[in-house]
Protein backbone atom coordinates (compact mmCIF):
# COMPACT_ATOMS: atom_id res chain seq x y z
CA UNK A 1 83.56 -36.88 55.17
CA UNK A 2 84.99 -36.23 58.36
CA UNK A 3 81.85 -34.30 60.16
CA UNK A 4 80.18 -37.78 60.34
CA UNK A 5 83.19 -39.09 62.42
CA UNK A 6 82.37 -39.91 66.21
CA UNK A 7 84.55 -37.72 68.55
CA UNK A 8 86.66 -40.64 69.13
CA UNK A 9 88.05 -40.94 65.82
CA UNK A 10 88.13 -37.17 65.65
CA UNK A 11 90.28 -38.06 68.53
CA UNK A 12 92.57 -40.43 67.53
CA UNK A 13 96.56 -38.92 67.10
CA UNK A 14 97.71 -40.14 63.83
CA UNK A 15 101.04 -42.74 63.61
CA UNK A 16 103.94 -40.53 63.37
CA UNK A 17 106.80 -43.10 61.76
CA UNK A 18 110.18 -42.88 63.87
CA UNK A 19 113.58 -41.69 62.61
CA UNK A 20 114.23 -42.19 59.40
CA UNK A 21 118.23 -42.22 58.80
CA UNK A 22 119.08 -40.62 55.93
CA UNK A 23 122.88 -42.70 56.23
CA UNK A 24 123.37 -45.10 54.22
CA UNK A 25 125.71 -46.90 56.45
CA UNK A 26 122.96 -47.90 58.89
CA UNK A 27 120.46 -50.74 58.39
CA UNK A 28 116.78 -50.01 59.32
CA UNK A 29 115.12 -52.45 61.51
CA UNK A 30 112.34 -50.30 62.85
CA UNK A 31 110.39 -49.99 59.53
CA UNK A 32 110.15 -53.83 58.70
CA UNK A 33 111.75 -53.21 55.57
CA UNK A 34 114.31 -55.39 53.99
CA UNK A 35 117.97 -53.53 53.24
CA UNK A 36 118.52 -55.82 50.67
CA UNK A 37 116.67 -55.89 46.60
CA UNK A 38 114.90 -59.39 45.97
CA UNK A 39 116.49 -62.07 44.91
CA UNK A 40 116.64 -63.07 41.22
CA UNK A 41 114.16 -66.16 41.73
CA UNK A 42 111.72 -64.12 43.20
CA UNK A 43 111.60 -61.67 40.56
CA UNK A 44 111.49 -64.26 37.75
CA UNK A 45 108.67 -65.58 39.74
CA UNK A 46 107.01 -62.24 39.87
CA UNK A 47 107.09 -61.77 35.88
CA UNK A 48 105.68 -65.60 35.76
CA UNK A 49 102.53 -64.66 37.83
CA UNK A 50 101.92 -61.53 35.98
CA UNK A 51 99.81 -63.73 33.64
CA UNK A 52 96.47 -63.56 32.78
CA UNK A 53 95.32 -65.18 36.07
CA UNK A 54 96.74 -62.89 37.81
CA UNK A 55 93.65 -59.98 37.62
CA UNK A 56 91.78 -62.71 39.76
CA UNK A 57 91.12 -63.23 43.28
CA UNK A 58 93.01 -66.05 44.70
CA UNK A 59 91.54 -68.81 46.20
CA UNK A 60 90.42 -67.79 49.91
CA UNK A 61 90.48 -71.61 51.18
CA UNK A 62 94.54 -71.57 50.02
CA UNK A 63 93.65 -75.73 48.73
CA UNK A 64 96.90 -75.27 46.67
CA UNK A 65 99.16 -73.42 48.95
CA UNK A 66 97.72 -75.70 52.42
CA UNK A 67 98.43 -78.77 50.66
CA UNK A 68 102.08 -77.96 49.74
CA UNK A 69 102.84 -76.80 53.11
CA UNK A 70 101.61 -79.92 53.86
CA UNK A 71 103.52 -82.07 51.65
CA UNK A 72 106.48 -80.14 52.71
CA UNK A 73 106.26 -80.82 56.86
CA UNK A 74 104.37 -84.24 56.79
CA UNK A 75 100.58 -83.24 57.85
CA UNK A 76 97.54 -83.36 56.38
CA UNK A 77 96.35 -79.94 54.80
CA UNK A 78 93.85 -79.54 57.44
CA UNK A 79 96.93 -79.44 60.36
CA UNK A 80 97.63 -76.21 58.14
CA UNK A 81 96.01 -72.58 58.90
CA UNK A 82 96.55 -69.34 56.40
CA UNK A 83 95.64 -66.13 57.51
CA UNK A 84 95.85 -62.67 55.98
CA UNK A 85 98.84 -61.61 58.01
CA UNK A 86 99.67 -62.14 62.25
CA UNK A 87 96.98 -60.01 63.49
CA UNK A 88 94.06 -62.32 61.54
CA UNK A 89 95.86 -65.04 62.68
CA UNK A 90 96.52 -64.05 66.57
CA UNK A 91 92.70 -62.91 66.03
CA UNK A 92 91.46 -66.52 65.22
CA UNK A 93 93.27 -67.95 67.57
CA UNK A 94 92.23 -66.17 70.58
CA UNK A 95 88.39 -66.33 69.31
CA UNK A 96 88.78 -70.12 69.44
CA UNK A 97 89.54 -70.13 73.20
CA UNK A 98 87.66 -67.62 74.18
């Protein structure tokens, strides 16, 4: 596959991940990882969803999820934007001003 890459991605150095301490007595902060297990409501709520439903795509409008955000802060579920992580949403919002 890789002799139809252009010579920039030939060119490209890969991501080399920083220390990794192998000391338990430090947190990491530089991996975005969290040094503590999930809470017990979040994995009860993971065995819920692992239903039937849950081989399907989810909606990509987000009706359900908008509209309780909503509810939550006051606004109308239009005020409320969902995005597949920061960079889709940074993305959006810089094509809408420029």
């Amino acid at each position: 596959m890789s002799k139809y890459w252009s010579e920039i991605t030939k060119s490209i150095e890969p991501y080399v991940c920083g220390e990794q301490p192998k000391d338990k007595k430090y947190i990491k902060l530089n991996t975005n990882e969290s040094p503590y297990p999930p809470s017990p409501k979040v994995l009860e709520a993971i065995k819920n969803a692992a239903n039937g439903e849950l081989r399907l795509y989810p909606d990509p409008d987000c009706d359900e999820f908008r509209k309780a955000i909503a509810e939550y802060y006051n606004l109308s579920k239009d005020e409320i934007f969902i995005g597949n992580g920061s960079d889709e949403v940074l993305a959006f919002s810089i094509f809408n001003f420029f």
